[in-house]
C-alpha atoms as a PDB file:
ATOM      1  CA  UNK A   1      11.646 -22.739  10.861  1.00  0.00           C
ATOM      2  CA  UNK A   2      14.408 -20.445  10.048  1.00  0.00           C
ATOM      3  CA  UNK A   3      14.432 -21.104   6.528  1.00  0.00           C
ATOM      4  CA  UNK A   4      10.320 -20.824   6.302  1.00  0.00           C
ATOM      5  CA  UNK A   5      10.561 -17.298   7.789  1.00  0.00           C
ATOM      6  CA  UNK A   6      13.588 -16.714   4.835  1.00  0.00           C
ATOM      7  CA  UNK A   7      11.138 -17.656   2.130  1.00  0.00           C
ATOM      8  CA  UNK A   8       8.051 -15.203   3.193  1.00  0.00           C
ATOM      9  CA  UNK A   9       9.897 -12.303   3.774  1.00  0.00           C
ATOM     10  CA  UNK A  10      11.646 -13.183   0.148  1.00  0.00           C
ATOM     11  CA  UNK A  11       8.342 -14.134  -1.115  1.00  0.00           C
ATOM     12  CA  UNK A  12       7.029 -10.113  -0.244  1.00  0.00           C
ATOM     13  CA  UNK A  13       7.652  -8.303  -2.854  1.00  0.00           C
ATOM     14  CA  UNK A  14      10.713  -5.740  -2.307  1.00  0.00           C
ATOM     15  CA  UNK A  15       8.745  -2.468  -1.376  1.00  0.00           C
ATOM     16  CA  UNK A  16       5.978  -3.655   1.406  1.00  0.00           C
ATOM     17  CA  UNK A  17       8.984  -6.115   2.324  1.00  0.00           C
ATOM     18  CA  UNK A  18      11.169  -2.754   3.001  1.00  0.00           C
ATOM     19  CA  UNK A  19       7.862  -1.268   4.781  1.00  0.00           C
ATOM     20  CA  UNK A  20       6.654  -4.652   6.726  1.00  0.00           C
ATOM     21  CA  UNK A  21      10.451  -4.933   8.106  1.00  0.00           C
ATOM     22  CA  UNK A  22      10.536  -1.223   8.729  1.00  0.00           C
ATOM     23  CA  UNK A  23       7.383  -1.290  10.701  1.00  0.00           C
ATOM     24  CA  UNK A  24       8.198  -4.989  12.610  1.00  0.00           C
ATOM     25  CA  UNK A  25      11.965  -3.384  13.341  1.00  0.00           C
ATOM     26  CA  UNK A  26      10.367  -0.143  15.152  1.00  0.00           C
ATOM     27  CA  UNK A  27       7.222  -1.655  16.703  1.00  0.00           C
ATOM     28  CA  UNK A  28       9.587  -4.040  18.691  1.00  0.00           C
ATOM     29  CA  UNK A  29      12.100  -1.634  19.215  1.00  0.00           C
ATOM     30  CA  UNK A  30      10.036   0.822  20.700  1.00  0.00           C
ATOM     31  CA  UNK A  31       7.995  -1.870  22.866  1.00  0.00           C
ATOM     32  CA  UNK A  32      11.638  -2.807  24.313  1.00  0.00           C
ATOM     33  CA  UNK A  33      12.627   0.664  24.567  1.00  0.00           C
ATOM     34  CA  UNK A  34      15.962   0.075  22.693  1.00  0.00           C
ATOM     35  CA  UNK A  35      14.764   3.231  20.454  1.00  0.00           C
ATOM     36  CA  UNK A  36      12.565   5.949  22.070  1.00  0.00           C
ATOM     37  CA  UNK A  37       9.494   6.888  19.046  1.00  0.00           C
ATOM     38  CA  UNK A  38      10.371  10.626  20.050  1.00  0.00           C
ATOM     39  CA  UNK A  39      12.896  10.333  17.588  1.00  0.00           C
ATOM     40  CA  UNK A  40      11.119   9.113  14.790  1.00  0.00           C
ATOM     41  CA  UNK A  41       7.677  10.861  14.518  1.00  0.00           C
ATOM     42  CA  UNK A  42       7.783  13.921  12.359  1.00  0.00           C
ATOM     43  CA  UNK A  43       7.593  17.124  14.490  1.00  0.00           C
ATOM     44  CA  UNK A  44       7.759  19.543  12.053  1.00  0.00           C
ATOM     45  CA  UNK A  45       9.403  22.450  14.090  1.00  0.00           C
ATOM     46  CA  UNK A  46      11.978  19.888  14.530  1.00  0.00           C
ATOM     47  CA  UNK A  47      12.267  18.861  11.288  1.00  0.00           C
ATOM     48  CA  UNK A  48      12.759  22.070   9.680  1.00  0.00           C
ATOM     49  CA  UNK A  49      14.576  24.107  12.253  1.00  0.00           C
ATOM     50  CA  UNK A  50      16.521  21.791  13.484  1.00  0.00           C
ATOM     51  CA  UNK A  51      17.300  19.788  10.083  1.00  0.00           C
ATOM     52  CA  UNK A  52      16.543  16.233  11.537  1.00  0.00           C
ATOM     53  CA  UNK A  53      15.374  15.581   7.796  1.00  0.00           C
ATOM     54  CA  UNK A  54      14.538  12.102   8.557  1.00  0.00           C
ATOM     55  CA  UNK A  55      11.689  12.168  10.602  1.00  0.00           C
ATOM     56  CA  UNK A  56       9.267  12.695   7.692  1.00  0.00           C
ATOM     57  CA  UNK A  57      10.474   9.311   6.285  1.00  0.00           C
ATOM     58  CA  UNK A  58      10.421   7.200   9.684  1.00  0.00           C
ATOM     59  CA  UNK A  59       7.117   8.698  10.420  1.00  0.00           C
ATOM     60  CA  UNK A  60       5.396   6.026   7.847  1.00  0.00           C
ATOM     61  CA  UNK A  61       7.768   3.410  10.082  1.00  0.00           C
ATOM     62  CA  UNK A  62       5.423   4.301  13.002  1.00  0.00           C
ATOM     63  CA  UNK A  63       1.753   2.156  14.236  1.00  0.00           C
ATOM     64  CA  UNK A  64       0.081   3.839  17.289  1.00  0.00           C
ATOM     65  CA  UNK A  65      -1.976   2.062  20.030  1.00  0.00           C
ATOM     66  CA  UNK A  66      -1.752  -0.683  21.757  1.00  0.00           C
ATOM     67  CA  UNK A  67       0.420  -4.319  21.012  1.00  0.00           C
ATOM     68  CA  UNK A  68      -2.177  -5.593  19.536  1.00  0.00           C
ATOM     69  CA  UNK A  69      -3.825  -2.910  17.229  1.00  0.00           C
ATOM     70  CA  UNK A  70       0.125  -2.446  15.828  1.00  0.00           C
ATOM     71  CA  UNK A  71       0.338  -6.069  14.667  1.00  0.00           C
ATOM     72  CA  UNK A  72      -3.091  -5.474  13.264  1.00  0.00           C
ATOM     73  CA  UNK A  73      -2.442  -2.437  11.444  1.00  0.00           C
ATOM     74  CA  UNK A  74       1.144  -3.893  10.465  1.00  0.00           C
ATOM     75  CA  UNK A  75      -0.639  -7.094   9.054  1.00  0.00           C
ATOM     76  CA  UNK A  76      -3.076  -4.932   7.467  1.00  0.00           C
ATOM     77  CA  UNK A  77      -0.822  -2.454   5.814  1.00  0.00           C
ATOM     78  CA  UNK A  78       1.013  -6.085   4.429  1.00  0.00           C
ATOM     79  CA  UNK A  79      -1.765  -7.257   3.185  1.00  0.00           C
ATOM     80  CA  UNK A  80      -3.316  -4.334   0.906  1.00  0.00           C
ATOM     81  CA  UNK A  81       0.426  -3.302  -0.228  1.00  0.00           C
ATOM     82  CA  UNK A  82       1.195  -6.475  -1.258  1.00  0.00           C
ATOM     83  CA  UNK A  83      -1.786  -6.610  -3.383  1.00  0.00           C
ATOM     84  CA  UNK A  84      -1.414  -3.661  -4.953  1.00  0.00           C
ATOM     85  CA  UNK A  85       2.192  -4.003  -5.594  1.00  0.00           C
ATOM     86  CA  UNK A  86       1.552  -7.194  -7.199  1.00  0.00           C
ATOM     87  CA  UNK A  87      -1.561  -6.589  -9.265  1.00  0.00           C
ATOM     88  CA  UNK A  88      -2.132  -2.978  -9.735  1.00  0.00           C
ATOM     89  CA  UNK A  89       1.751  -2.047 -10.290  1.00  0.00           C
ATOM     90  CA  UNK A  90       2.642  -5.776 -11.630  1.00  0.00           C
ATOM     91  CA  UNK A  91       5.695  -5.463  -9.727  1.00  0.00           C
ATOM     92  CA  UNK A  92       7.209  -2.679 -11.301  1.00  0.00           C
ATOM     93  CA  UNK A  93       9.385  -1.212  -7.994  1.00  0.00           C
ATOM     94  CA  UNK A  94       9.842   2.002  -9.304  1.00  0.00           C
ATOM     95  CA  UNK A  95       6.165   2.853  -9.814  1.00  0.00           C
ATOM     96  CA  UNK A  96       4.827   1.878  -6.858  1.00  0.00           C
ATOM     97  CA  UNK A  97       7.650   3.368  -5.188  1.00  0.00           C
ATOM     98  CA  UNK A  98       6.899   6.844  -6.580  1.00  0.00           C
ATOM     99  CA  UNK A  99       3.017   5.895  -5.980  1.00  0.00           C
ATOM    100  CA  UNK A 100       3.850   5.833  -2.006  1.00  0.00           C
ATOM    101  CA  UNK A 101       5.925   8.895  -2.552  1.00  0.00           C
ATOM    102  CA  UNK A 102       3.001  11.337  -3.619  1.00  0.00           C
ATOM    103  CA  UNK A 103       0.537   9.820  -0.999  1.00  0.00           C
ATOM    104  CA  UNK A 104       2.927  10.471   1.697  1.00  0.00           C
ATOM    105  CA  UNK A 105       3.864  13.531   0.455  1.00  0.00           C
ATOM    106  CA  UNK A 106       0.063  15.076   0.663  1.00  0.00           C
ATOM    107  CA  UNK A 107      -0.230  12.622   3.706  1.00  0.00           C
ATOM    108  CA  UNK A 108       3.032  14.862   6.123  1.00  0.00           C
ATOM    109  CA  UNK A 109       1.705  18.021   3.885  1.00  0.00           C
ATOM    110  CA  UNK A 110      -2.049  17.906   5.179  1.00  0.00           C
ATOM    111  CA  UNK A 111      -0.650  16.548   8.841  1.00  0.00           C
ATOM    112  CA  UNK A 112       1.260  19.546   9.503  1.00  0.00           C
ATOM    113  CA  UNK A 113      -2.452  21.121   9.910  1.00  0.00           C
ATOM    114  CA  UNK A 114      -3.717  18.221  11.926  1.00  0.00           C
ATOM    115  CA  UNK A 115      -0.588  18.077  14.112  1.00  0.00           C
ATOM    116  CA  UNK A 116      -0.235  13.922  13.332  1.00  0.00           C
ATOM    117  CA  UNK A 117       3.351  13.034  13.908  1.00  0.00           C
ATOM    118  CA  UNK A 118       2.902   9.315  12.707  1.00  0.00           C
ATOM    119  CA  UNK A 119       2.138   8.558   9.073  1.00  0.00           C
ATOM    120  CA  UNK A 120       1.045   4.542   8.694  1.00  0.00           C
ATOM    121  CA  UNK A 121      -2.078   4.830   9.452  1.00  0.00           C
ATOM    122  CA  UNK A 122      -3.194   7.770   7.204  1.00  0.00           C
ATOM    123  CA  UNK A 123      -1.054   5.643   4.779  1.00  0.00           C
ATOM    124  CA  UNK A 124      -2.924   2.308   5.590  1.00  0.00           C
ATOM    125  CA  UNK A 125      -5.972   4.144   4.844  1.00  0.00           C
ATOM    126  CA  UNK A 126      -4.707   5.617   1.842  1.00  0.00           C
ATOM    127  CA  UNK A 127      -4.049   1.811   0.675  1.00  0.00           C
ATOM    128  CA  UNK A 128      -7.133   0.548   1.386  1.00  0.00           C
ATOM    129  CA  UNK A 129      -9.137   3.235  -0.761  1.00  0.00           C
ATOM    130  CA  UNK A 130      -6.913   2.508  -3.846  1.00  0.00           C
ATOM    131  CA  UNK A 131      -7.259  -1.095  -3.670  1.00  0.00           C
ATOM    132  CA  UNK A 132     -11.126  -0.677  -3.194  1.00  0.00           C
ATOM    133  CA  UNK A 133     -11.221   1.683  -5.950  1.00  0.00           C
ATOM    134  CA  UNK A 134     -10.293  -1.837  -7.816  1.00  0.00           C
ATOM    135  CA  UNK A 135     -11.966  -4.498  -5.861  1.00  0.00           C
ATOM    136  CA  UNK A 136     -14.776  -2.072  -5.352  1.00  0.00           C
ATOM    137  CA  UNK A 137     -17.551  -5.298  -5.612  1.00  0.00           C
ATOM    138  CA  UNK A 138     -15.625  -7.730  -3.782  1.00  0.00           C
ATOM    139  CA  UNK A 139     -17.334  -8.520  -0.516  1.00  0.00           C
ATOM    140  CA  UNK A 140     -15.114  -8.040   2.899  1.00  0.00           C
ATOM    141  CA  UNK A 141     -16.129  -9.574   6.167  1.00  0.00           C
ATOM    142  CA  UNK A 142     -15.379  -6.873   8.962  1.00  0.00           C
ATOM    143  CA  UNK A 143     -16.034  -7.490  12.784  1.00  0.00           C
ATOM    144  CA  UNK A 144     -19.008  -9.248  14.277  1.00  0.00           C
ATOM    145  CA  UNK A 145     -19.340 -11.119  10.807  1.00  0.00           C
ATOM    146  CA  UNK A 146     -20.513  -7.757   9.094  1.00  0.00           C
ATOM    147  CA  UNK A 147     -20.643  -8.287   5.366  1.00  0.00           C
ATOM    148  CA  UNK A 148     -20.032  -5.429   3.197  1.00  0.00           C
ATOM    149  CA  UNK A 149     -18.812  -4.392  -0.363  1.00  0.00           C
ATOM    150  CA  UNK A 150     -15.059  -3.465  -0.129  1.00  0.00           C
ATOM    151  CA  UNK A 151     -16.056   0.038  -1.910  1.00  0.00           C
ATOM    152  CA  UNK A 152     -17.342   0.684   1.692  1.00  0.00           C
ATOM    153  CA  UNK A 153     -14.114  -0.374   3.449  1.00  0.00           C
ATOM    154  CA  UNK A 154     -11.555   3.096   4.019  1.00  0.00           C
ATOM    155  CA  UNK A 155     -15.324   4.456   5.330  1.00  0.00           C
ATOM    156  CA  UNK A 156     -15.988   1.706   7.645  1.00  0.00           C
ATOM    157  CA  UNK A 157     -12.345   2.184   8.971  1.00  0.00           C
ATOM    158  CA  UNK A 158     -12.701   5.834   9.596  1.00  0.00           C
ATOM    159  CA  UNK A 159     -15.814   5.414  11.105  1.00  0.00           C
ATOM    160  CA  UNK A 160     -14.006   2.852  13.591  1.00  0.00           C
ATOM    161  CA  UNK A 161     -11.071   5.244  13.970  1.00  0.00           C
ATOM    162  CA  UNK A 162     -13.986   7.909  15.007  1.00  0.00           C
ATOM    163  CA  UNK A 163     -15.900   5.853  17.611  1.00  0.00           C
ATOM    164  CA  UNK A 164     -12.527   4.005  18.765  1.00  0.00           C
ATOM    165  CA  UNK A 165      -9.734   6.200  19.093  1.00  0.00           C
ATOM    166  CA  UNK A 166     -11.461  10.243  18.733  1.00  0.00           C
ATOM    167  CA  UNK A 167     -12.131  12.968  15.937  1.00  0.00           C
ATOM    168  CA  UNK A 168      -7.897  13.651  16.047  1.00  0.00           C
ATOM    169  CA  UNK A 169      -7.025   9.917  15.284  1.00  0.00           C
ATOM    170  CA  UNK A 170      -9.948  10.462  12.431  1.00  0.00           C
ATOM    171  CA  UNK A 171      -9.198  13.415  11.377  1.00  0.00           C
ATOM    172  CA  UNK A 172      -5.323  12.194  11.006  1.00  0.00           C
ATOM    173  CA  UNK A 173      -6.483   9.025   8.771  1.00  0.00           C
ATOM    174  CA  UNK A 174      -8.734  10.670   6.804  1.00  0.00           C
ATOM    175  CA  UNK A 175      -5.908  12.765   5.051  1.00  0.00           C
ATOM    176  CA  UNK A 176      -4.821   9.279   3.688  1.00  0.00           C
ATOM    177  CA  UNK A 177      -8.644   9.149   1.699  1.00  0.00           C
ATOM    178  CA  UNK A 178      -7.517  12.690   0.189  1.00  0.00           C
ATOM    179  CA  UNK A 179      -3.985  11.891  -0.882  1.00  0.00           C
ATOM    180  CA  UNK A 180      -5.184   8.852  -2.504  1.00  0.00           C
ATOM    181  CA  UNK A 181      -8.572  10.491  -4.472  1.00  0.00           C
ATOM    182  CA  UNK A 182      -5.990  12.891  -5.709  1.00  0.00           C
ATOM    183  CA  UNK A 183      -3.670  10.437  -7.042  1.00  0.00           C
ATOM    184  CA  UNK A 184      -7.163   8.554  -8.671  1.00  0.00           C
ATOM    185  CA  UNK A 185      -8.184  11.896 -10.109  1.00  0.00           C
ATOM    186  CA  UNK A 186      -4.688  12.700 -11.634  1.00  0.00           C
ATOM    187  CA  UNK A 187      -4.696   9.193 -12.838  1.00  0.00           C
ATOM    188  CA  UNK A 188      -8.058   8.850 -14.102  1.00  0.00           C
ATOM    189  CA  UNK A 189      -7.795  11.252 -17.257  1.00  0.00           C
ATOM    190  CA  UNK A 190     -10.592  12.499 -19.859  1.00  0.00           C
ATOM    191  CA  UNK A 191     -10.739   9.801 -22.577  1.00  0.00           C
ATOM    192  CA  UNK A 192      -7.965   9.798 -25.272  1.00  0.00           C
ATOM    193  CA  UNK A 193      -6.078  12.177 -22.875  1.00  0.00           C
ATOM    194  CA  UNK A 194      -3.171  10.525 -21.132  1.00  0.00           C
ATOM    195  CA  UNK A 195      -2.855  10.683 -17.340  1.00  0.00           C
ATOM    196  CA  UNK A 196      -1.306  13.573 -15.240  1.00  0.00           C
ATOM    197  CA  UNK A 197       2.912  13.867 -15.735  1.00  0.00           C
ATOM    198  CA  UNK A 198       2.871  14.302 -11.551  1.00  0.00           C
ATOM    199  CA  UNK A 199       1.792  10.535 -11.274  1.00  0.00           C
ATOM    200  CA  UNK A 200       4.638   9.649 -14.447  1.00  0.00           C
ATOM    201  CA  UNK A 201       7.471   7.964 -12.255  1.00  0.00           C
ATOM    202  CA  UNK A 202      10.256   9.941 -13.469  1.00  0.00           C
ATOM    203  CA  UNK A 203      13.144   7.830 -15.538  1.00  0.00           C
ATOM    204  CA  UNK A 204      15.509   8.141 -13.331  1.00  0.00           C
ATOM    205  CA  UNK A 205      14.222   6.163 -10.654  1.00  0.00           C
ATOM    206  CA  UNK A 206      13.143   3.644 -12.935  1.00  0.00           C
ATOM    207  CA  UNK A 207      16.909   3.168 -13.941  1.00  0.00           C
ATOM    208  CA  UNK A 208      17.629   3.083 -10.387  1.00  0.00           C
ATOM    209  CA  UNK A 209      14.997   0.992  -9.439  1.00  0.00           C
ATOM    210  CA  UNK A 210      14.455  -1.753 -12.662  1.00  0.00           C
ATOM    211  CA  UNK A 211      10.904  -3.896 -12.703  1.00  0.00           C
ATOM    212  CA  UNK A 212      10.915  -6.770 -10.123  1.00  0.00           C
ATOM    213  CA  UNK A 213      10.986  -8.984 -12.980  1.00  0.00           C
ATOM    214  CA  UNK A 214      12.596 -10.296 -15.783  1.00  0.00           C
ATOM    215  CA  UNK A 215      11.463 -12.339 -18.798  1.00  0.00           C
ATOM    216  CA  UNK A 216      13.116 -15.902 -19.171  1.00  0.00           C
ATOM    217  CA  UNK A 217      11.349 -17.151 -22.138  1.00  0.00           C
ATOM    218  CA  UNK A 218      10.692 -13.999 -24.110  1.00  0.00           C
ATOM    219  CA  UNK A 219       6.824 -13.208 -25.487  1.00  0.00           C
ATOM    220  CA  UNK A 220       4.445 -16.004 -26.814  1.00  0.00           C
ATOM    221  CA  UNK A 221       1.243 -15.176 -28.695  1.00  0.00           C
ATOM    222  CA  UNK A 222      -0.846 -16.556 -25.250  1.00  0.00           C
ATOM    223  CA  UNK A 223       1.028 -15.617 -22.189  1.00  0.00           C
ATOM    224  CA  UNK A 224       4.638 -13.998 -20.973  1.00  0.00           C
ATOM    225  CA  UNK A 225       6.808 -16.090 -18.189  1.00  0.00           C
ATOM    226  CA  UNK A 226       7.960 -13.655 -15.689  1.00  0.00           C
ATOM    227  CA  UNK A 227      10.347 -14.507 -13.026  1.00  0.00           C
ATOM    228  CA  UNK A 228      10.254 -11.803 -10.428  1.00  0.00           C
ATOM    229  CA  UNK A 229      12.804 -11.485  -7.388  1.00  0.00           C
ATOM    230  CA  UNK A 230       9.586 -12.631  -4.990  1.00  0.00           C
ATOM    231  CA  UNK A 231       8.177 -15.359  -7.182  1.00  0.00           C
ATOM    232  CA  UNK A 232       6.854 -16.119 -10.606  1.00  0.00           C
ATOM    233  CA  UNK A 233       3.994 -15.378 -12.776  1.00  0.00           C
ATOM    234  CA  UNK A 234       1.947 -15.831 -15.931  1.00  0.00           C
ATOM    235  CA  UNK A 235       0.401 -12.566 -17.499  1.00  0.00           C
ATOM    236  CA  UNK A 236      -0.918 -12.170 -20.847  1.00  0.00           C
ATOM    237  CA  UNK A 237       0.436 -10.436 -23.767  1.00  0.00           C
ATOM    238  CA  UNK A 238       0.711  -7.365 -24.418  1.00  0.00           C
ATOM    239  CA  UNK A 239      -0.348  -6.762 -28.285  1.00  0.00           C
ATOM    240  CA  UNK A 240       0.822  -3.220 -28.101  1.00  0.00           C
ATOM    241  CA  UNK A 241       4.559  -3.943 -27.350  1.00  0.00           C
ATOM    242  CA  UNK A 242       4.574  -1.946 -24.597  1.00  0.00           C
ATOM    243  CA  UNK A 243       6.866  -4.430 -23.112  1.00  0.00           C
ATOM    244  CA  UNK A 244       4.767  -4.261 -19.759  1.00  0.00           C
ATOM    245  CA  UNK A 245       1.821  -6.648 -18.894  1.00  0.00           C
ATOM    246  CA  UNK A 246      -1.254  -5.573 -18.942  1.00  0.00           C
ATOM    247  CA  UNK A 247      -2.377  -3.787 -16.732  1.00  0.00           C
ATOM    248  CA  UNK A 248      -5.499  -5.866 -13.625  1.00  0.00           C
ATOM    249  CA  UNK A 249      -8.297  -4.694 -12.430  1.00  0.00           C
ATOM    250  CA  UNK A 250     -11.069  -6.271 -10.298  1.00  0.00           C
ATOM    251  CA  UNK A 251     -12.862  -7.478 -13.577  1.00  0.00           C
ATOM    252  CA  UNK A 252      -9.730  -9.934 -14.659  1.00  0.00           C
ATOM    253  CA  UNK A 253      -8.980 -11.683 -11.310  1.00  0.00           C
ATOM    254  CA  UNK A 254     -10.130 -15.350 -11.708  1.00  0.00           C
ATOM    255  CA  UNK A 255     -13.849 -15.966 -10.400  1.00  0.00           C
ATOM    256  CA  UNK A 256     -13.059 -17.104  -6.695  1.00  0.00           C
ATOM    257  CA  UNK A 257      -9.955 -15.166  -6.065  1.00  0.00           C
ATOM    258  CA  UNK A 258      -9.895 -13.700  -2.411  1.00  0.00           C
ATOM    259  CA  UNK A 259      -7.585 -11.777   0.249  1.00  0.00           C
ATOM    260  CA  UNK A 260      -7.193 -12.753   3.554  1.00  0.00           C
ATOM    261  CA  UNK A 261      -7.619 -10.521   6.551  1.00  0.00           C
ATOM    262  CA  UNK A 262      -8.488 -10.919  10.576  1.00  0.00           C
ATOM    263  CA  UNK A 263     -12.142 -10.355   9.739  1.00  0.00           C
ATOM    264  CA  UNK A 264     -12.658 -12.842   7.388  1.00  0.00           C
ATOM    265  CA  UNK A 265     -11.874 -14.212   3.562  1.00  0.00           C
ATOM    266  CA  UNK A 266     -12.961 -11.225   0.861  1.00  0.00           C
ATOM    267  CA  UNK A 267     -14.719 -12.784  -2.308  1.00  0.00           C
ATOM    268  CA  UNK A 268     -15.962 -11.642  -5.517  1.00  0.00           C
ATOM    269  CA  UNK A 269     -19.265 -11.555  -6.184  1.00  0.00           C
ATOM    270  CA  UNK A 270     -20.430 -15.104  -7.684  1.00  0.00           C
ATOM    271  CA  UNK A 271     -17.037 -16.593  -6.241  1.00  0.00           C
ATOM    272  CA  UNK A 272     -17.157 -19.831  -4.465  1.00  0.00           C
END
């Protein structure tokens, strides 16, 4: 048993691994009351008068509501990082890293007008409209066996956020749909333009921070073999010599390919 729980969290790939361990360590720890969440939501008088500089970090560390809508948002947040971590970024740490740093940068920026003090589920949201941004005709189940494309997901959320939990709560999460259109405009340039330098990860941190991966068996004309620190995988070549794999979207996923989540399997459209 031990060893099975060893191999999934090494089989997460390192940044929702740092994020699902974050959020599992202060979920129980705040449930036991061996840390207090006072000191870890961002209270921005706090944090800048008082210098207690980490409480816009641990904010993203927080869930709200009840035991069971934290395991669900904690599951969730797994699930759609470790996606796009895998597929979008292809596992390159340092991107994706810098990718969570601008959306929870506008996230705490916009929430210091809202008054939100946690940061996950603005974040969560902020997830789920990038990965339906690429999955946008893949077909989610949601609750009560409702059936919709996943291009409709981060609105079906808020709209539960709304009726569920109030306009603050929405209001709170919805600053997650604005950092991440802003990170899809900057990246989504005028053809033969390339994208915004804000989104660029800058070189240092990818020299702190090297690709999850490295190449055992060098380039072939067909495929590369990647060994990553979380697993292994096949991706094709890159003609250009980039010396990065190509990069996915929802069109190259094999016909069939799905995601699991508490309301159900998500399919492509056509997939078995």
């Amino acid at each position: 048993m031990a060893n099975e729980i060893v191999d999934f969290i090494y089989s997460v790939p390192p940044i929702t691994r740092v994020f699902l361990l974050g959020t599992i360590g202060t979920t129980f720890g705040t449930l036991l009351n061996v840390i207090s969440p006072a000191w870890l939501i961002n209270y921005w008088p706090l944090t800048a008068y008082k210098l207690q500089l980490w409480r816009p970090f641990t904010a993203f560390f927080i869930v709200g509501g009840d035991p069971m809508s934290k395991l669900m948002e904690i599951y969730m947040f797994y699930t759609y990082s470790k996606d796009l971590e895998m597929e979008k970024f292809r596992g390159y740490t340092a991107d994706y890293l810098y990718f969570l740093t601008l959306l929870g940068s506008v996230i705490a920026g916009l929430n210091y007008f809202t008054g939100g003090v946690a940061y996950l589920a603005p974040l969560l949201v902020a997830l789920t409209h990038t990965w339906s941004q690429y999955n946008p005709e893949r077909i989610v189940r949601f609750y009560f066996g409702i059936t919709f494309k996943a291009k409709y997901l981060p609105a079906v959320l808020l709209a539960f956020k709304l009726l569920i939990e109030g306009k603050s709560s929405f209001l709170i999460s919805a600053t997650g749909v604005v950092a991440s259109y802003l990170y899809q405009h900057l990246e989504t340039s005028q053809p033969g333009t390339p994208p915004s330098p804000i989104i660029q990860t800058p070189q240092w941190m990818k020299k702190l921070l090297p690709a999850a991966w490295s190449v055992e068996s060098g380039w072939t004309t067909d495929t590369r073999h990647v060994q990553r620190s979380f697993g292994r995988a096949y991706y094709p070549s890159d003609p250009a010599g980039s010396g990065r794999p190509a990069s996915t979207s929802s069109n190259s996923r094999p016909e069939g390919s799905s995601v699991s989540f508490r309301w159900g399997r998500g399919h492509r459209l056509g997939g078995s």
